[in-house]
Protein backbone atom coordinates (compact mmCIF):
# COMPACT_ATOMS: atom_id res chain seq x y z
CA UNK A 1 10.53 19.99 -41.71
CA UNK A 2 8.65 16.99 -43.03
CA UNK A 3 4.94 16.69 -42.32
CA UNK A 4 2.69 14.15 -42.40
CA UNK A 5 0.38 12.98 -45.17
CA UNK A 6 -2.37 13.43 -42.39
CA UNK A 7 -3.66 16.65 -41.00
CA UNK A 8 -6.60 16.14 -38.99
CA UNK A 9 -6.56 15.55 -35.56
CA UNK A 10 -10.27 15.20 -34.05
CA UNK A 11 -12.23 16.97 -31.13
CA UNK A 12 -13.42 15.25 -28.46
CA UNK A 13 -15.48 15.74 -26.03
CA UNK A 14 -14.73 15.47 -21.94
CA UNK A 15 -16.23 12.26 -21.52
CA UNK A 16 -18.16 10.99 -25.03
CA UNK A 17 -16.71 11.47 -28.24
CA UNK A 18 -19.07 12.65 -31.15
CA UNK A 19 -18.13 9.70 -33.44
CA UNK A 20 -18.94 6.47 -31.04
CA UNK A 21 -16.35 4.20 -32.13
CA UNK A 22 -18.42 1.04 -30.28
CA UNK A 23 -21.17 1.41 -33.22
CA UNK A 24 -18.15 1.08 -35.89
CA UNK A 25 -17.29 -1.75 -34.17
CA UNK A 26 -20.64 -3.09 -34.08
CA UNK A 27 -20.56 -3.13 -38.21
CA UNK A 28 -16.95 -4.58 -38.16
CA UNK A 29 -16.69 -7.96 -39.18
CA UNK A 30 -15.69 -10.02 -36.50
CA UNK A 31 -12.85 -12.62 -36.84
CA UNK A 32 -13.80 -16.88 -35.44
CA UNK A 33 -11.60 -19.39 -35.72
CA UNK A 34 -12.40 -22.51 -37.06
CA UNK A 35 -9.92 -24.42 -35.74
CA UNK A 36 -10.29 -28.31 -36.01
CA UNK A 37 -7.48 -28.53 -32.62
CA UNK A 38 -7.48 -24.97 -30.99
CA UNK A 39 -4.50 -24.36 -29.50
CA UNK A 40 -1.25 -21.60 -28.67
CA UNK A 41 0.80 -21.55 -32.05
CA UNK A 42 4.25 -20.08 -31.52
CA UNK A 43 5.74 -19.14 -35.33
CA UNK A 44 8.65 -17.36 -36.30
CA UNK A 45 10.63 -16.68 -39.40
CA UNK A 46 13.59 -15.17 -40.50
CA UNK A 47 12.63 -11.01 -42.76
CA UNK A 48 14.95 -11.61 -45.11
CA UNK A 49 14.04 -14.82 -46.21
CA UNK A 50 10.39 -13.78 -46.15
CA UNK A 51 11.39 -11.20 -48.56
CA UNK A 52 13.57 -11.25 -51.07
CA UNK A 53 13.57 -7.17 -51.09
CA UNK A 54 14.94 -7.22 -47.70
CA UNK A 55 18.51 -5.89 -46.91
CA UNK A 56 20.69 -5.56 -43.91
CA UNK A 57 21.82 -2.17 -43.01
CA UNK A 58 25.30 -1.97 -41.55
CA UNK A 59 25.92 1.58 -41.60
CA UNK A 60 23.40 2.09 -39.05
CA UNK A 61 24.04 -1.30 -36.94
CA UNK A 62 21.38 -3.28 -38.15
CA UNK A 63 22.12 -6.66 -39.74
CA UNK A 64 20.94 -10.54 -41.04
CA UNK A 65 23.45 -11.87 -38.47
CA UNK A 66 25.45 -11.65 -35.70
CA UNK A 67 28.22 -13.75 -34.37
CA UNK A 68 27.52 -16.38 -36.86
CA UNK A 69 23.40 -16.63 -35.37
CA UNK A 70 20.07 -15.13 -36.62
CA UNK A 71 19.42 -11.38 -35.97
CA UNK A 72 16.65 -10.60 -38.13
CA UNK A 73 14.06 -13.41 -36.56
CA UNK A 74 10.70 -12.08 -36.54
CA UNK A 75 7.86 -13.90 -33.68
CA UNK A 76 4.56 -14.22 -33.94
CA UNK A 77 1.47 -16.07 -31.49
CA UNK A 78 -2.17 -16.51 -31.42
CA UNK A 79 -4.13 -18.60 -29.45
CA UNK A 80 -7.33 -19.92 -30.91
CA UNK A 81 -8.77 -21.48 -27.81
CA UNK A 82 -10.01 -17.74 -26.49
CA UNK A 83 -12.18 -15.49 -28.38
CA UNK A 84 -10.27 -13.58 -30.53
CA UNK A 85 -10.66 -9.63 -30.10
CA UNK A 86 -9.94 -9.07 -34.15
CA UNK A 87 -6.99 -6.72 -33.13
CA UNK A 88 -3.09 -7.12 -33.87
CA UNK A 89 -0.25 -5.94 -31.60
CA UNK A 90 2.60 -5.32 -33.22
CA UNK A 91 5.56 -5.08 -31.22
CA UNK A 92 8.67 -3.03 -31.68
CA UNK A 93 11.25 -3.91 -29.60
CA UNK A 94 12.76 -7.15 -29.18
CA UNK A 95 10.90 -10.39 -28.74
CA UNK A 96 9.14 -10.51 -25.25
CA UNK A 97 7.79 -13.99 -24.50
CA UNK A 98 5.68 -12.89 -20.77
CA UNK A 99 4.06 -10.07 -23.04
CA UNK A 100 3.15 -11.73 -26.13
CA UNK A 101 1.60 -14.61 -23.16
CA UNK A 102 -0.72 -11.87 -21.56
CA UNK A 103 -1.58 -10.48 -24.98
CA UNK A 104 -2.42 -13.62 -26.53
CA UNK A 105 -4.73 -14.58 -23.10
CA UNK A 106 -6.66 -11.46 -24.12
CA UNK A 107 -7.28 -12.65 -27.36
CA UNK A 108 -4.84 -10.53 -29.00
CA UNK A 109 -2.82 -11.95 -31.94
CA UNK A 110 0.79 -10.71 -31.53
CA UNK A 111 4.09 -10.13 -33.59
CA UNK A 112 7.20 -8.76 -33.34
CA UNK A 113 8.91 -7.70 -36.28
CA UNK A 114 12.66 -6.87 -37.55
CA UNK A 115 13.28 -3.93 -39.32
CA UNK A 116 16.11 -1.40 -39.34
CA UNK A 117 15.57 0.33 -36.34
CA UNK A 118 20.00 -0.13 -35.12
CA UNK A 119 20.23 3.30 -35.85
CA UNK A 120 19.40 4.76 -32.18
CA UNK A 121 22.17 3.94 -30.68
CA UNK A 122 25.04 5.64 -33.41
CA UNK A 123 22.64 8.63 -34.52
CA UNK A 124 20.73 9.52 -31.34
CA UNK A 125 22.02 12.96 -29.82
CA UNK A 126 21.69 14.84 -26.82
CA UNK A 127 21.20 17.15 -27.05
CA UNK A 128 19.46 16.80 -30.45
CA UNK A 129 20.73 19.44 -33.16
CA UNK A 130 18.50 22.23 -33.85
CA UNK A 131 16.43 20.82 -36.31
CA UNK A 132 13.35 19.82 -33.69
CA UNK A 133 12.12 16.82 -36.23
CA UNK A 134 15.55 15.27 -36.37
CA UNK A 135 14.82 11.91 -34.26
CA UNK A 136 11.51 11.67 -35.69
CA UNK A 137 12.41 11.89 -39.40
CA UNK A 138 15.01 9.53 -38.88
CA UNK A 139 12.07 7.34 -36.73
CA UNK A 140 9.21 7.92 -39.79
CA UNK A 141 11.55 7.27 -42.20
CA UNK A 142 12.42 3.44 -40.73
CA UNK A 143 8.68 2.60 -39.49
CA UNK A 144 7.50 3.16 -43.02
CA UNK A 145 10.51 3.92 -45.67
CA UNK A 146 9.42 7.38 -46.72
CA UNK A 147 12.39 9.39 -47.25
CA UNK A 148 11.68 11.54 -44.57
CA UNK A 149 15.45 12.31 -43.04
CA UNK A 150 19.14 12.56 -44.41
CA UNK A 151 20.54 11.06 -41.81
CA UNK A 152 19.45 7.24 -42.89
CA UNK A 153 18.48 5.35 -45.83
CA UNK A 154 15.88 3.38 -45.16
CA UNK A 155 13.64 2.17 -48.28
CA UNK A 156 9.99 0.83 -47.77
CA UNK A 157 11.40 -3.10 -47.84
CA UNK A 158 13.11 -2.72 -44.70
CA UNK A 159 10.66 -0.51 -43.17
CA UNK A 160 9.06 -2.36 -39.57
CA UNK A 161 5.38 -1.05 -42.00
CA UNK A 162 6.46 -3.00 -45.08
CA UNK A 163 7.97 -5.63 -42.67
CA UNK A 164 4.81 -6.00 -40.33
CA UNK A 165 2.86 -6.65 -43.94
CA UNK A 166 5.30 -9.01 -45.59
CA UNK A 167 5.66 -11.08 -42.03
CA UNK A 168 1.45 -10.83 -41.58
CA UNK A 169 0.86 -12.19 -45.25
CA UNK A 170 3.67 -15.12 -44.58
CA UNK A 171 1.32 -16.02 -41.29
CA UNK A 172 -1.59 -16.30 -43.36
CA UNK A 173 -0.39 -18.60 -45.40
CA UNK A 174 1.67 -21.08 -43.20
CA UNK A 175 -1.13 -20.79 -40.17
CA UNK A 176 -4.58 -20.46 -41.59
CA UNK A 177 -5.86 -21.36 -38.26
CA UNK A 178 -4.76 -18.45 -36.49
CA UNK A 179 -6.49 -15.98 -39.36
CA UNK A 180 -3.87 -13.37 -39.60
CA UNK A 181 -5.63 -13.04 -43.15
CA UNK A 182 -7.85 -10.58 -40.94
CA UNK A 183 -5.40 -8.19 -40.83
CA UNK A 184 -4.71 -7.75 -44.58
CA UNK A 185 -6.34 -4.86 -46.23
CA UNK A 186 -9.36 -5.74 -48.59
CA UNK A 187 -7.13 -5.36 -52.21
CA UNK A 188 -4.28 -7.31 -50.58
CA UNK A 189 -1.63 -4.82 -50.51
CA UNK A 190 -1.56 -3.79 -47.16
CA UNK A 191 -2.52 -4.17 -43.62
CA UNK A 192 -5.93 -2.52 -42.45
CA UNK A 193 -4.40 -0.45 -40.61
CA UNK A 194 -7.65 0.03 -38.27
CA UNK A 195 -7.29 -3.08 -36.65
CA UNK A 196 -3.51 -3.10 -35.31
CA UNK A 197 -2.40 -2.16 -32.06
CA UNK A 198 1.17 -0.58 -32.44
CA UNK A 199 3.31 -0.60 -29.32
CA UNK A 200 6.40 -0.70 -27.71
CA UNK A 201 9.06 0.57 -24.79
CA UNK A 202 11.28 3.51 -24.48
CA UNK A 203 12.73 3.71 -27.93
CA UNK A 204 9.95 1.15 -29.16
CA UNK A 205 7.17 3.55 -27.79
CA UNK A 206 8.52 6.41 -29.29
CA UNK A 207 8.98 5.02 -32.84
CA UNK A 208 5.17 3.97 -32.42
CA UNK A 209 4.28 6.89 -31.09
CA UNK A 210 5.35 8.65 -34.30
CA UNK A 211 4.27 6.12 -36.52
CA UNK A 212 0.79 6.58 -35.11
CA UNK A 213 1.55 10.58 -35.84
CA UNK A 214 1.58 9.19 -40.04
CA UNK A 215 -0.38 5.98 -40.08
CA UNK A 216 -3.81 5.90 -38.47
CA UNK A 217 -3.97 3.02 -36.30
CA UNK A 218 -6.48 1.26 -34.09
CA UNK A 219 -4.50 2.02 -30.59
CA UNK A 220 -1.20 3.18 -29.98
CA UNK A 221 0.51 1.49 -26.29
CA UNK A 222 3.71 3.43 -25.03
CA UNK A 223 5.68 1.92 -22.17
CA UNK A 224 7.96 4.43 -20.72
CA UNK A 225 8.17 6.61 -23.33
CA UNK A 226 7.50 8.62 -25.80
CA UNK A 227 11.05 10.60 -25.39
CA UNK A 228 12.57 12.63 -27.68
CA UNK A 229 12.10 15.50 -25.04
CA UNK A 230 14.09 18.17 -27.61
CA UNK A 231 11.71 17.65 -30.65
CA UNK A 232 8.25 19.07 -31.36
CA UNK A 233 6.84 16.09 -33.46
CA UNK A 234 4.93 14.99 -30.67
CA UNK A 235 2.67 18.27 -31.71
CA UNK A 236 1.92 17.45 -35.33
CA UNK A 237 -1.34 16.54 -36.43
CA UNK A 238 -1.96 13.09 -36.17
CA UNK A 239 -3.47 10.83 -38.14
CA UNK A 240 -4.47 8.38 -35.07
CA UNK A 241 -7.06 10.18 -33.14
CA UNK A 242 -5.59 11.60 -29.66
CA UNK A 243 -7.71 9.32 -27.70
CA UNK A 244 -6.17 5.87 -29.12
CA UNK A 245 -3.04 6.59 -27.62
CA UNK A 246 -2.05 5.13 -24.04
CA UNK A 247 1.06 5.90 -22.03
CA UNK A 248 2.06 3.89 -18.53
CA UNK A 249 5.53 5.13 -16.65
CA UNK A 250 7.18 4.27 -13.55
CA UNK A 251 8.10 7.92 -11.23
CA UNK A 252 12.10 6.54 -10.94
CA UNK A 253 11.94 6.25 -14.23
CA UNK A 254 14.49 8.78 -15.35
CA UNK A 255 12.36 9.82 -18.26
CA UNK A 256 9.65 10.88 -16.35
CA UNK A 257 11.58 11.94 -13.72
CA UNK A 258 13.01 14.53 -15.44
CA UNK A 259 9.57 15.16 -17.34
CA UNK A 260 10.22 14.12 -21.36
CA UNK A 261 7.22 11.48 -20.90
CA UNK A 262 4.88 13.27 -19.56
CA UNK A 263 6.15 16.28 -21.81
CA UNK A 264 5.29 14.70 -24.41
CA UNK A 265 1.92 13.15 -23.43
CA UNK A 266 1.02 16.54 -22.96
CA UNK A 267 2.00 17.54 -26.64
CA UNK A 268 -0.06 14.61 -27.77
CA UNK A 269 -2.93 15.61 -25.81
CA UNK A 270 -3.71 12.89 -23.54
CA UNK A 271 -4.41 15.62 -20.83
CA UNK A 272 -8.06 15.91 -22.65
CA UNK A 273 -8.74 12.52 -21.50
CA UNK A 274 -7.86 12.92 -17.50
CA UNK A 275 -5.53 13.13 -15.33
CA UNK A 276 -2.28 11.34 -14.56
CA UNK A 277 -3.44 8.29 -12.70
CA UNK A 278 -1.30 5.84 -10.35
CA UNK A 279 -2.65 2.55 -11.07
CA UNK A 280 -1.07 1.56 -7.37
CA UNK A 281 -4.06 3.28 -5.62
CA UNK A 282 -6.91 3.02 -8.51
CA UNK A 283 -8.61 0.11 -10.09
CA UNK A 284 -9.84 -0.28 -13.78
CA UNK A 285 -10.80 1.44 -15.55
CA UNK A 286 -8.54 4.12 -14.31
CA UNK A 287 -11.46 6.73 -15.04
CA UNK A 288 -10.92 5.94 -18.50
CA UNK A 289 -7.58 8.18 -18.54
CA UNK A 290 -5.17 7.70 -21.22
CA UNK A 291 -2.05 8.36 -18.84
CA UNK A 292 -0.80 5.67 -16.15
CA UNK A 293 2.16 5.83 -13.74
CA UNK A 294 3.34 3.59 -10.72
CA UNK A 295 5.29 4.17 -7.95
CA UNK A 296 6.09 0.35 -6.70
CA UNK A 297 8.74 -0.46 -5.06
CA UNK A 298 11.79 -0.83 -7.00
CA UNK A 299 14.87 -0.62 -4.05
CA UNK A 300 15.24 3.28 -5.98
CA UNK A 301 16.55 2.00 -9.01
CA UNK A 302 15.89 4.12 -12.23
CA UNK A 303 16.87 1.72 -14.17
CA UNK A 304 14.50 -1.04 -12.64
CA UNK A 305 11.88 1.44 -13.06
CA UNK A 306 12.45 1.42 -16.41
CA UNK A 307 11.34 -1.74 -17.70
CA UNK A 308 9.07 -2.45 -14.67
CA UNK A 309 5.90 -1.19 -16.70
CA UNK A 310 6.55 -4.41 -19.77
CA UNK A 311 5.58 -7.92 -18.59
CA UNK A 312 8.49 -10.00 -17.31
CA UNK A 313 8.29 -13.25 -16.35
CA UNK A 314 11.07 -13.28 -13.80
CA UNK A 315 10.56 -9.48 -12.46
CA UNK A 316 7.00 -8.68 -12.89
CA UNK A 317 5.58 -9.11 -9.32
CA UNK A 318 2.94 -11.31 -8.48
CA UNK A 319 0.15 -11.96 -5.68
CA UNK A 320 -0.39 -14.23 -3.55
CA UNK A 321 -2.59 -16.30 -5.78
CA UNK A 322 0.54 -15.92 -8.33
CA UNK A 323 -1.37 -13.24 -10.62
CA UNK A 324 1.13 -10.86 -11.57
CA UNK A 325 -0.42 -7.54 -10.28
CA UNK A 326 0.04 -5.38 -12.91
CA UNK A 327 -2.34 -7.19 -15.27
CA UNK A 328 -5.49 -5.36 -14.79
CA UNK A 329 -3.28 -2.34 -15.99
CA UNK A 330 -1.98 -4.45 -19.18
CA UNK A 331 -5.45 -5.34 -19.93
CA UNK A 332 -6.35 -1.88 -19.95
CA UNK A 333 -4.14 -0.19 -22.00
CA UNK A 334 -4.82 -3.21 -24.83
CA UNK A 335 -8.16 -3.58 -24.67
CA UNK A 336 -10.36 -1.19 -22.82
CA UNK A 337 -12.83 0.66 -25.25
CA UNK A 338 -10.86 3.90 -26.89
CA UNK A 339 -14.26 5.72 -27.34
CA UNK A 340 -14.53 6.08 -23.12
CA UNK A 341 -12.31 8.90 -21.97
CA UNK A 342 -11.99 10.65 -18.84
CA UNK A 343 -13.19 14.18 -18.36
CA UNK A 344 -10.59 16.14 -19.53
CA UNK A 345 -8.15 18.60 -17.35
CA UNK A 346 -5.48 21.12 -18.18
CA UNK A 347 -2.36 20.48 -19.04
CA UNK A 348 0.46 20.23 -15.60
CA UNK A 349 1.63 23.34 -15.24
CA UNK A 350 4.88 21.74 -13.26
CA UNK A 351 5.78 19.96 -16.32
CA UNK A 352 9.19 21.17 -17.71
CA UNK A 353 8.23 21.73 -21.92
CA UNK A 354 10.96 23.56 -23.05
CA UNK A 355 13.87 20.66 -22.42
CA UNK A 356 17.03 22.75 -24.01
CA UNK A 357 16.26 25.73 -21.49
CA UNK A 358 17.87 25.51 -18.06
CA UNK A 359 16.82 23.72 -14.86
């Protein structure tokens, strides 16, 4: 079993944690632009030409091109006419235009990076072998290249950590006025860590959800997901303090439906910092919880259910003033302060943990 370099997780309390993470960032530098026309800037590039290093991976689906077209186009936007928050989202799934719009109009900077993550869909098994770190060896190993898992081969290059870094220093230098250069560690070598947001959906979620696990990180956002429901990684000691971590589900979801997310929400323990909420009948900030769900109306379909939680901009409803109405919830998971929690509660004792028993 591979464990992480990390082996602290903090205690917190119900309500206040004992570190206050508002007087950190009280001492943080904060990031301006200087920006002589403020505007959106839309950028993207292509990983492999950003680095040399870089290298398709066909064995496990994941390539340069396909069909004679781009595949390994990486996004990134900032807009420097709002007040930038000093944070970084970066995004692991594919390129979402209506999220990286509500991110951005929360002063986020955003990117979405391509790294070799084909491997899901030709490794993924169900259910899993024995070996309850199988998924998320193969997931460490491809969010930062540590040769974590035989199944792939994965080195740091080609890693979405190494790419995220690579893509982020490229940004500096071709968009100045969007200071991405905020995001690169002190000597240079790396990101700071500290001040990214990682995130993503279903798979996405799940690979950030055990990146988080290894690489201390400012926030961690999980759309419907994490999964995995027959590993135990979810349980390691983490590196990213429980309390960064935020998880929003649809109930048709079949994930939750059949109770991996919540599963493992409750092995990350999110239950310290309240209950389950349904955003439908609350407002923000949700008590401070760190675990959302909705039950709109999706005509029954699981699979709608499934993306409903991710900005779309044909899909996500809207209100009658043509808000979408799931943005107070967005806003929250990306923004609100991680050093206000809810009082905390005991885990659900209808949740189903062990997932290879029987019904």
């Amino acid at each position: 079993m591979y464990l992480p370099k990390y082996f602290a997780r903090a205690a917190f309390g119900a309500t206040t944690l004992c570190l206050n993470a508002s007087d950190l960032l009280a001492a943080e530098p904060t990031l301006k632009f200087s920006d002589a026309t403020p505007k959106l800037y839309e950028l993207s590039a292509r990983a492999s030409e950003i680095d040399p290093k870089a290298q398709s991976h066909p064995e496990i689906e994941y390539v340069f091109e396909k069909n004679g077209k781009p595949a390994d186009t990486e996004r990134a936007s900032v807009d420097t006419r709002l007040p930038a928050q000093g944070r970084l989202v970066i995004w692991l799934m594919g390129y979402n235009g209506a999220l990286f719009e509500r991110l951005n109009s929360y002063g986020l900077h955003a990117i979405q990076v391509s790294y070799a993550n084909g491997w899901f869909a030709k490794l993924n098994k169900e259910p899993a072998p024995a070996d309850e770190q199988y998924l998320g060896n193969i997931r460490l190993e491809a969010t930062t290249g540590i040769d974590a898992s035989e199944a792939v081969s994965i080195p740091k290059p080609d890693s979405m950590q190494e790419r995220a870094f690579q893509f982020v220093k490229w940004l500096a230098k071709t968009n100045p006025e969007g200071r991405w250069d905020f995001f690169l560690a002190p000597d240079g070598k790396d990101l700071d860590w500290e001040k990214v947001i990682i995130s993503g959906a279903s798979h996405g979620a799940t690979s950030s959800a055990r990146f988080a696990i290894q690489q201390k990180v400012g926030r961690c956002v999980m759309f419907c997901g994490p999964r995995d429901q027959y590993e135990s990684w979810q349980k390691l000691p983490s590196a990213t303090p429980a309390n960064r971590f935020f998880g929003y589900s649809h109930v048709l979801d079949g994930g939750w439906s059949a109770d991996h997310y919540p599963r493992s929400w409750i092995m990350l323990g999110l239950n310290q910092f309240g209950p389950i909420v349904n955003a439908d009948e609350a407002k923000a900030p949700f008590g401070h919880t760190r675990r959302l769900i909705t039950s709109a109306d999706v005509n029954g379909d699981p699979k709608k259910a499934h993306g409903f939680v991710t900005p779309n901009a044909k899909s996500s409803p809207r209100n009658a003033a043509g808000n979408y109405v799931q943005d107070d919830v967005w806003k929250y998971l990306f923004t609100s302060p991680v050093d206000e929690v809810g009082e905390s509660v005991p885990a659900e004792s209808t949740t189903r943990m062990n997932q290879r028993g029987k019904q």
